[in-house]
Protein backbone atom coordinates (compact mmCIF):
# COMPACT_ATOMS: atom_id res chain seq x y z
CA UNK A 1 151.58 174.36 41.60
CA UNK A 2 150.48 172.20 38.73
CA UNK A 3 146.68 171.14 38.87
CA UNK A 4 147.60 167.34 39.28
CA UNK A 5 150.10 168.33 42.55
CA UNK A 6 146.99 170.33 43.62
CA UNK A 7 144.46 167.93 42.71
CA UNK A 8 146.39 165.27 44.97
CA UNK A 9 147.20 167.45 47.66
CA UNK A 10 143.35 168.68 48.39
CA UNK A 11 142.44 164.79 47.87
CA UNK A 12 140.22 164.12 51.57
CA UNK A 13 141.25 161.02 53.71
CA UNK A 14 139.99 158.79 56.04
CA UNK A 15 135.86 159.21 57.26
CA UNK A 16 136.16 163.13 56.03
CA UNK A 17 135.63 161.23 52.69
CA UNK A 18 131.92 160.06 53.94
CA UNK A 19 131.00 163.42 55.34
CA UNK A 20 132.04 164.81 51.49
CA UNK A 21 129.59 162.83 50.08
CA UNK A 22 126.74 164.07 47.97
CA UNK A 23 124.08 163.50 50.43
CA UNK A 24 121.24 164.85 49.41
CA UNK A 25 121.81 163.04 46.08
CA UNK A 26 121.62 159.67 48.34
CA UNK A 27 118.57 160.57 50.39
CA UNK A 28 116.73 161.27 46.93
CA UNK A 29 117.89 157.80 45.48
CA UNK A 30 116.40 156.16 48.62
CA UNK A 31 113.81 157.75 48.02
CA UNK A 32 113.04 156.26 44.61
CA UNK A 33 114.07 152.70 45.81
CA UNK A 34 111.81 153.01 48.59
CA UNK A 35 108.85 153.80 46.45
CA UNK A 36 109.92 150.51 44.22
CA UNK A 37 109.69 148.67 47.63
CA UNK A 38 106.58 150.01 48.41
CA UNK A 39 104.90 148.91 44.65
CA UNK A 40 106.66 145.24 45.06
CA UNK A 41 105.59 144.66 48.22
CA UNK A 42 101.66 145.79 46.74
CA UNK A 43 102.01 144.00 43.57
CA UNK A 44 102.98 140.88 45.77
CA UNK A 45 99.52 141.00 47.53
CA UNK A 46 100.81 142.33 50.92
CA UNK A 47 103.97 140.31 51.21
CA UNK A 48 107.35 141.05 51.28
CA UNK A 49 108.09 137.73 49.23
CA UNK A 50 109.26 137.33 46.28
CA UNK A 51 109.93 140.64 44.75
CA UNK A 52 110.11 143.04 47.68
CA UNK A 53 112.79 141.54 50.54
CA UNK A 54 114.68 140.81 47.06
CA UNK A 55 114.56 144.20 46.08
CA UNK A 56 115.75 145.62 49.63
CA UNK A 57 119.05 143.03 49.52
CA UNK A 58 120.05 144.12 45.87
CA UNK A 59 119.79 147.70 46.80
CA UNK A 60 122.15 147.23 49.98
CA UNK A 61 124.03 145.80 47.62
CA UNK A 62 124.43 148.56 45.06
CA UNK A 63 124.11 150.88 48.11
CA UNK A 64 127.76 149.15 49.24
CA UNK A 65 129.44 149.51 45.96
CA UNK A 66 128.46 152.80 45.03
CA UNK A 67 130.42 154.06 48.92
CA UNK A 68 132.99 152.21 47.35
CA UNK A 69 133.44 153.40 44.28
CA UNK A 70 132.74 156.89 45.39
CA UNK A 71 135.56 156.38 47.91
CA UNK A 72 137.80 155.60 44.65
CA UNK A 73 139.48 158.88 42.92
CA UNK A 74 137.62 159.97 40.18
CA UNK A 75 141.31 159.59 38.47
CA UNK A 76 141.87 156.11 38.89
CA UNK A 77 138.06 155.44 37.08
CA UNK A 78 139.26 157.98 34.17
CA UNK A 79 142.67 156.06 34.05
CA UNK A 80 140.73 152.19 33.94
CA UNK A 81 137.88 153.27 31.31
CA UNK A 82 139.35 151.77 28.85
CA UNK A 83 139.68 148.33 30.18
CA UNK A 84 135.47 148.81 31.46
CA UNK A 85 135.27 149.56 27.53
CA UNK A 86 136.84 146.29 26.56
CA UNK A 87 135.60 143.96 29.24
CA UNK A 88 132.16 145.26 28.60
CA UNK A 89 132.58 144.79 24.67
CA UNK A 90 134.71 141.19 25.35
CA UNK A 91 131.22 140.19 27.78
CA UNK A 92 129.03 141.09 24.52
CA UNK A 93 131.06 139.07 22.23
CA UNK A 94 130.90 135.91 24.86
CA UNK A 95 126.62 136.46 24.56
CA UNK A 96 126.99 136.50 20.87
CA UNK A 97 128.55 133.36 20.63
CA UNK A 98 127.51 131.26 24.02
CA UNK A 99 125.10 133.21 25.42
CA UNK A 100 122.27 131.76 27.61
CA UNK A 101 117.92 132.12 25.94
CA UNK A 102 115.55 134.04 27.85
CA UNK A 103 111.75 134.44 26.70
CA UNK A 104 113.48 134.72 22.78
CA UNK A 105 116.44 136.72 23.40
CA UNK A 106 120.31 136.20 24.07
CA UNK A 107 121.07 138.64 26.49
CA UNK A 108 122.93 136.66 29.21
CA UNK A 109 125.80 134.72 30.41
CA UNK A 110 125.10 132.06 32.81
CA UNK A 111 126.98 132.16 35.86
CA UNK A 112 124.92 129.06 37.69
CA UNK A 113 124.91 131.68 41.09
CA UNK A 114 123.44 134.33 38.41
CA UNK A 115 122.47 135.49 35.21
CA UNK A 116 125.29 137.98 33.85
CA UNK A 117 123.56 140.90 31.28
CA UNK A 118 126.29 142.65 29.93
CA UNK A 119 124.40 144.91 27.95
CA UNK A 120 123.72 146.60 31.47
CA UNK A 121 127.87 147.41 32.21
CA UNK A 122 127.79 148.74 28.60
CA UNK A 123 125.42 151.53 29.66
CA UNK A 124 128.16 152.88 31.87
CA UNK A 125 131.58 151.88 30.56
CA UNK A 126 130.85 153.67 27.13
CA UNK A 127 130.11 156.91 28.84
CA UNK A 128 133.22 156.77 30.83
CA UNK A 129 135.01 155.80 27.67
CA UNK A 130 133.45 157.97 25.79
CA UNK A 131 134.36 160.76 28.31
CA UNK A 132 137.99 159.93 29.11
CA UNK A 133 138.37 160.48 25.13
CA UNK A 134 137.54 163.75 25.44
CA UNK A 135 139.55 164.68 29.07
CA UNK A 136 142.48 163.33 26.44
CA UNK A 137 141.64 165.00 23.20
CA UNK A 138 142.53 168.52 22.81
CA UNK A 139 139.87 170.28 22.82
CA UNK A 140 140.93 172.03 18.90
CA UNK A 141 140.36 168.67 17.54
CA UNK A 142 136.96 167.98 18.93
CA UNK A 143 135.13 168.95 15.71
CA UNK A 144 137.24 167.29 13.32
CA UNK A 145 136.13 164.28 11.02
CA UNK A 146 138.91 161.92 12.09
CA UNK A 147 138.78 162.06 15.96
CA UNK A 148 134.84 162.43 15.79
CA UNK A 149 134.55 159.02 13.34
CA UNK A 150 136.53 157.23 16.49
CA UNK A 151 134.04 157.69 19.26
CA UNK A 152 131.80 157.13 16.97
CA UNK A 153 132.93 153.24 16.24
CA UNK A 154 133.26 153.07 19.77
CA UNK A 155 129.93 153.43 20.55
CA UNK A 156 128.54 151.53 17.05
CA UNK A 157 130.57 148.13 17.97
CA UNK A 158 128.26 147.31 21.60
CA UNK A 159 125.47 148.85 20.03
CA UNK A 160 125.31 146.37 17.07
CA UNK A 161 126.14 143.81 19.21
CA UNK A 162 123.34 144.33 21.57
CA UNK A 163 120.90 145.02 18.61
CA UNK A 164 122.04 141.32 17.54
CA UNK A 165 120.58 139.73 20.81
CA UNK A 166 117.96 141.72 20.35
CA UNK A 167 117.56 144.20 22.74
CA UNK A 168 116.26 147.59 20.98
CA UNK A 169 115.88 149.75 24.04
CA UNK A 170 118.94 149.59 25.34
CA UNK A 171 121.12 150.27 22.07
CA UNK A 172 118.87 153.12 22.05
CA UNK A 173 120.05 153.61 25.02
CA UNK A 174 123.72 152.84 24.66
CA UNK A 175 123.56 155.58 21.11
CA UNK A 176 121.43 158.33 22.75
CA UNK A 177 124.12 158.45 25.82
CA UNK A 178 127.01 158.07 24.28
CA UNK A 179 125.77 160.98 21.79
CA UNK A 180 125.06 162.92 24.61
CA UNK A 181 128.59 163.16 25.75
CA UNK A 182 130.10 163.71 22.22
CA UNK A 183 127.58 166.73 22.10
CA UNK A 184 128.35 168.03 25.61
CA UNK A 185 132.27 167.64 24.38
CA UNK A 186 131.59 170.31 21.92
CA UNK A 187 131.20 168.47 18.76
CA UNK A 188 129.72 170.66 16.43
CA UNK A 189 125.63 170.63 16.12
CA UNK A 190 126.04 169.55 12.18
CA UNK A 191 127.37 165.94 12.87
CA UNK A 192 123.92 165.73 14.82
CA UNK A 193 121.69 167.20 12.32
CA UNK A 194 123.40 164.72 9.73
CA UNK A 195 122.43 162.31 12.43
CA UNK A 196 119.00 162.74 12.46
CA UNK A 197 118.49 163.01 8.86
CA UNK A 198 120.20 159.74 8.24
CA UNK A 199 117.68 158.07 11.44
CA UNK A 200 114.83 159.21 9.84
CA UNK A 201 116.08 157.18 6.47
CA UNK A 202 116.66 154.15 8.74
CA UNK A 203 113.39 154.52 9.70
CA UNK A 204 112.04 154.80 6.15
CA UNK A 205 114.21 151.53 5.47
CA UNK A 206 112.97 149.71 8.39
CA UNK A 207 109.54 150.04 7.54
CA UNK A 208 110.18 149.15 3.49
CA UNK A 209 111.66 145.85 4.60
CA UNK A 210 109.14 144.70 6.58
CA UNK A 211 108.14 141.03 4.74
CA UNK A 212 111.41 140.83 2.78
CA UNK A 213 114.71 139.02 2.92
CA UNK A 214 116.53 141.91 3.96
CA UNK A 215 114.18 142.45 6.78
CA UNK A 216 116.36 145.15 9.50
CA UNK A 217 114.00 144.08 12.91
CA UNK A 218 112.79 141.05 14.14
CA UNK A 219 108.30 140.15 13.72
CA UNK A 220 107.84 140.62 17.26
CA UNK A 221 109.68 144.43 16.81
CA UNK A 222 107.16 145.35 14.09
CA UNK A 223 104.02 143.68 16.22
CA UNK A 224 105.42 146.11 18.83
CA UNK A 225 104.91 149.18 16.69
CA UNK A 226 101.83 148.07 15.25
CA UNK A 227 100.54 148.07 18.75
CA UNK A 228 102.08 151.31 19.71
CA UNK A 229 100.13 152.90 16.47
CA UNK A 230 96.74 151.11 16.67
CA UNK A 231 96.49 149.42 20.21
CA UNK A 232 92.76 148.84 19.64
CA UNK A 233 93.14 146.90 16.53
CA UNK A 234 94.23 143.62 18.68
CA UNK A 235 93.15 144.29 21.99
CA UNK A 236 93.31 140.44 23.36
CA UNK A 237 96.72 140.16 21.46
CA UNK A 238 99.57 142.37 20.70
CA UNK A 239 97.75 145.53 22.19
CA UNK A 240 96.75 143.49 25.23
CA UNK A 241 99.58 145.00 27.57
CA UNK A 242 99.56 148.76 26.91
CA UNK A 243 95.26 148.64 26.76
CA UNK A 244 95.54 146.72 30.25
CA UNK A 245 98.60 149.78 31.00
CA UNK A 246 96.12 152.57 30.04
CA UNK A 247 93.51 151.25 31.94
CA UNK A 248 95.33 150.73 34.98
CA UNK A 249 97.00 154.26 34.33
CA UNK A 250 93.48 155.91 33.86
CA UNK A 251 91.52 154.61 36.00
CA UNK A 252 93.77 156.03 38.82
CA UNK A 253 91.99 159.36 38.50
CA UNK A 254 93.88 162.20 40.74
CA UNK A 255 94.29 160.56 44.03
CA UNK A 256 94.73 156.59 42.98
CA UNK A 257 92.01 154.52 44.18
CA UNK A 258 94.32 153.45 47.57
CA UNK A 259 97.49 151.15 48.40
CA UNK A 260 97.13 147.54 47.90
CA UNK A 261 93.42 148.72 45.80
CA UNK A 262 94.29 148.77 42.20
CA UNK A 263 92.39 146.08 40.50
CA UNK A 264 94.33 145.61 37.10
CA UNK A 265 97.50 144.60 39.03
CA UNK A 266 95.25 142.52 41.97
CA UNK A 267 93.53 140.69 39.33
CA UNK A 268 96.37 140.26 37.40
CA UNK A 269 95.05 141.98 34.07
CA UNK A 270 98.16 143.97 34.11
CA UNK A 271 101.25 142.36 32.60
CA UNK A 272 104.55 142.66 34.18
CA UNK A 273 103.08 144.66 36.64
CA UNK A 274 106.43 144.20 39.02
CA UNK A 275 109.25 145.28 35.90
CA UNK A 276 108.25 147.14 32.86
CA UNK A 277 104.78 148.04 33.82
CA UNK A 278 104.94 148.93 37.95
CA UNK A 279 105.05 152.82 37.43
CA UNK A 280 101.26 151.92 35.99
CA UNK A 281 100.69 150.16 39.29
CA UNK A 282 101.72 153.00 40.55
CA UNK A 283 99.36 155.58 38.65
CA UNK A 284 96.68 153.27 39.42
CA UNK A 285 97.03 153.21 43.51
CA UNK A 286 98.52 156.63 43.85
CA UNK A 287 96.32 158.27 41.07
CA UNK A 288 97.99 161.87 39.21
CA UNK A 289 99.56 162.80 42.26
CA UNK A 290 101.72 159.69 42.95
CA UNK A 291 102.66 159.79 39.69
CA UNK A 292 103.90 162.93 39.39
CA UNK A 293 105.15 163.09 42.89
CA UNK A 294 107.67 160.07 41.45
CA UNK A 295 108.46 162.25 38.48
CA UNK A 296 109.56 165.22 40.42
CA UNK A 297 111.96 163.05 42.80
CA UNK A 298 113.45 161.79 39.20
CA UNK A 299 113.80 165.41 38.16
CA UNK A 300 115.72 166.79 41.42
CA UNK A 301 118.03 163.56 40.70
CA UNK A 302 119.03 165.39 37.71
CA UNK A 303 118.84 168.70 38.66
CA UNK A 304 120.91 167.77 41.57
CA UNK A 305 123.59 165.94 39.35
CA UNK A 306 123.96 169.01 36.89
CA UNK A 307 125.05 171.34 39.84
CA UNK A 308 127.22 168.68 40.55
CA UNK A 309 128.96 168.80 37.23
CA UNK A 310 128.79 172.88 37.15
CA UNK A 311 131.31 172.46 39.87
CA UNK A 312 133.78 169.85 38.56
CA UNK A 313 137.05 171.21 37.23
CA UNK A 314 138.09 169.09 35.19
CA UNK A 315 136.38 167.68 32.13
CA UNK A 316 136.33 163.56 32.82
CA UNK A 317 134.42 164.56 36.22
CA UNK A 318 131.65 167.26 33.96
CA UNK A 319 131.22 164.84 31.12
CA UNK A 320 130.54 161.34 33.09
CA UNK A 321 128.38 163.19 35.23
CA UNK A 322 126.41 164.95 33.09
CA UNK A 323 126.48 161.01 30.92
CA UNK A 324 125.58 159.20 33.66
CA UNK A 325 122.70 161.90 34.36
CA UNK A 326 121.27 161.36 30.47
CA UNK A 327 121.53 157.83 30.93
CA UNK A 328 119.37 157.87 34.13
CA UNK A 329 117.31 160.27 32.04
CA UNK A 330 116.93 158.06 29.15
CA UNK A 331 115.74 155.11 31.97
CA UNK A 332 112.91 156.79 33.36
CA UNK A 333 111.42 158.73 30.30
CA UNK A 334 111.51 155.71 27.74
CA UNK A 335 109.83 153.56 30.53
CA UNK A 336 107.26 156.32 31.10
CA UNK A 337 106.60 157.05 27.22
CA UNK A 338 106.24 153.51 26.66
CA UNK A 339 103.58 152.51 29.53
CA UNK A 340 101.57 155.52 28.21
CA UNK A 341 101.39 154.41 24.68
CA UNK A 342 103.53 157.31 23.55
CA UNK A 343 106.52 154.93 22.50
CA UNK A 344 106.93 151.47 21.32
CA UNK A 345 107.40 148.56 24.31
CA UNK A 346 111.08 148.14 24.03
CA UNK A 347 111.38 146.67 27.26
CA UNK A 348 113.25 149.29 29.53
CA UNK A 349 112.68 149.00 33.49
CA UNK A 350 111.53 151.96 36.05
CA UNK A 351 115.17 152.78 37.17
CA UNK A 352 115.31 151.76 41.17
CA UNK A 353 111.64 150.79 41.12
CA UNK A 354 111.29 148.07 38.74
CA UNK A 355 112.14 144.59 40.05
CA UNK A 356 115.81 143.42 39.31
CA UNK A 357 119.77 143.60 39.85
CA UNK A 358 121.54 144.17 37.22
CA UNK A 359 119.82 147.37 35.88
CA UNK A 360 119.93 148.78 39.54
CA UNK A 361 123.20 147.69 40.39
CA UNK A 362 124.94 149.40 36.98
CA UNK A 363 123.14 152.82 37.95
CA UNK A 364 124.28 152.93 41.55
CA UNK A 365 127.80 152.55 40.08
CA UNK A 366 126.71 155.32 37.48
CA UNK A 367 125.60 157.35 40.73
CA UNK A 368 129.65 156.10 42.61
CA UNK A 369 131.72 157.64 39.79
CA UNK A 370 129.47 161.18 40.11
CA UNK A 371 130.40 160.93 43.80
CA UNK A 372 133.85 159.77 43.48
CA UNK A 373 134.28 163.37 41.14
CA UNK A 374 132.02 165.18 44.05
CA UNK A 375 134.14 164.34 46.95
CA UNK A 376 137.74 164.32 44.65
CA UNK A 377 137.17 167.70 42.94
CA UNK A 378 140.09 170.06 43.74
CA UNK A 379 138.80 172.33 46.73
């Protein structure tokens, strides 16, 4: 029996599809969302309005489409990748050109019923991309120059088109992920080390530009590193959010100073406290313990999704699992580094606790496709 007669013939049906399901993965991600409820609902003073009962409704939402596409054979996603790919990369091209402004940014398409960030569906359709490459490349050729140079452009043509809006963290984002599945494909470890020697003569370049005609990053990117180097040296300006952060963050202590107590977010020292900045809301109510308490749920996420991919048998179902488990990765420790002062503010939300759609909504479809391969694996 061939593996795709097999693979079709041990395919569940009907409700034995829902009892499949990677539960425990589920109860964890409620989990998370219902701490984000919890910090909304705190930040908001006590009220469910506006962030919190917002919150809820999206995550139904996502809740509904990731069943759905879980319900989906992990096949039929492998087979459509390439037309995520394109829409995804056509939905950049539109914000290039006719995008709508937000706070100094083109990030968005105007929908009039919503605002449309397709730098968010990127995130996901250039890991499955990305990994459908590799189910269909032999696995001799996965070293070689040519067919490495081609995922390669793949993942440089959103990420310079999402640097252009600008949005730094997530084509750090969309490079670091879709790296992460050429490596886990087998690529060999020099195209990485050439990699990193190369980024740290970007670096070098960035920094010589500064001032000049040829400048790489926008004033507002540079302010943002000054800060992350030498908050202190403009407290009441550009190091005014992450000294507010660390305040909130230390003053926390080990057990938080109580729910609906933390004064930097009450008083509205602490900026953004319901998006970038709510896991220091967090620290700051919760203390040590909350904090870390959130960390460890994030951690069983991904400890949970890489014995999920140790037991796929075929390689579309390991590699966008194990992708879509960096890119949730990727969410939660940038965010974390950056409220603690140990990165640069690049704007990257609290994945399922920070407050909006379209971030949550592109990870619960991230968390469908590893349950789609979870309940379709061949049994």
């Amino acid at each position: 029996m061939s593996y795709l007669e097999y693979t079709v013939k041990s395919v569940p049906t009907g409700p034995r599809k829902i009892l499949l399901l990677n539960w425990p993965l589920i109860l964890l991600l409620i989990a998370v969302a219902s701490v984000g409820f919890l910090m909304l609902y705190s930040v908001a003073g006590g009220e469910l309005r506006p962030w919190a009962i917002a919150q809820m409704k999206r995550f139904g939402l996502g809740m509904g489409v990731m069943i759905f596409v879980a319900m989906v054979p992990i096949w039929f996603w492998r087979n459509v990748s390439a037309v995520g790919y394109a829409v995804a990369l056509i939905l950049l091209i539109i914000v290039e050109l006719f995008g709508a402004f937000r706070m100094g940014a083109q990030r968005w398409i105007d929908l009039g019923f919503m605002q449309l960030q397709p730098s968010e569906l990127a995130k996901i359709t250039v890991v499955m991309f990305i990994a459908a490459y590799y189910d269909w490349l032999p696995a001799r050729k996965t070293s070689h120059p040519l067919w490495v140079a081609i995922p390669v452009i793949f993942i440089l043509a959103p990420t310079i088109l999402v640097l252009k809006q600008p949005d730094l963290g997530t084509a750090i984002l969309l490079l670091t992920a879709g790296g992460a599945v050429m490596f886990l494909a087998g690529v060999h470890w020099a195209y990485f080390a050439a990699v990193i020697t190369g980024a740290v003569g970007l670096v070098s370049a960035v920094f010589k530009s500064r001032g000049t005609d040829w400048q790489l990053i926008k004033d507002y990117q540079f302010r943002r590193i000054d800060t992350f180097l030498d908050p202190s040296s403009d407290p009441l300006g550009a190091g005014y959010h992450i000294t507010q952060a660390k305040i909130a963050m230390g003053s926390g202590g080990w057990a938080g100073k109580g729910f609906m107590q933390g004064t930097q977010s009450r008083l509205n020292f602490l900026p953004e406290k319901h998006t970038d900045f709510i896991f220091n809301t967090l620290a700051e109510e919760f203390g040590f313990i909350g904090a870390i308490s959130l960390l460890l749920i994030y951690a069983l996420i991904i400890l949970f999704c890489l014995f999920a991919a140790l037991n796929m048998k075929d390689r579309f179902s390991s590699l966008v699992t194990l992708g879509v488990a960096m890119t949730f990765f990727l969410f939660f420790s940038v965010n974390m580094a950056m409220v603690m002062g140990l990165a640069p503010v690049v704007g990257v939300p609290l994945p399922l606790v920070s407050y909006g759609g379209s971030a949550m909504l592109i990870l619960l479809i991230g968390f469908g496709l590893i349950q789609s391969a979870h309940i379709h694996r061949p049994r």
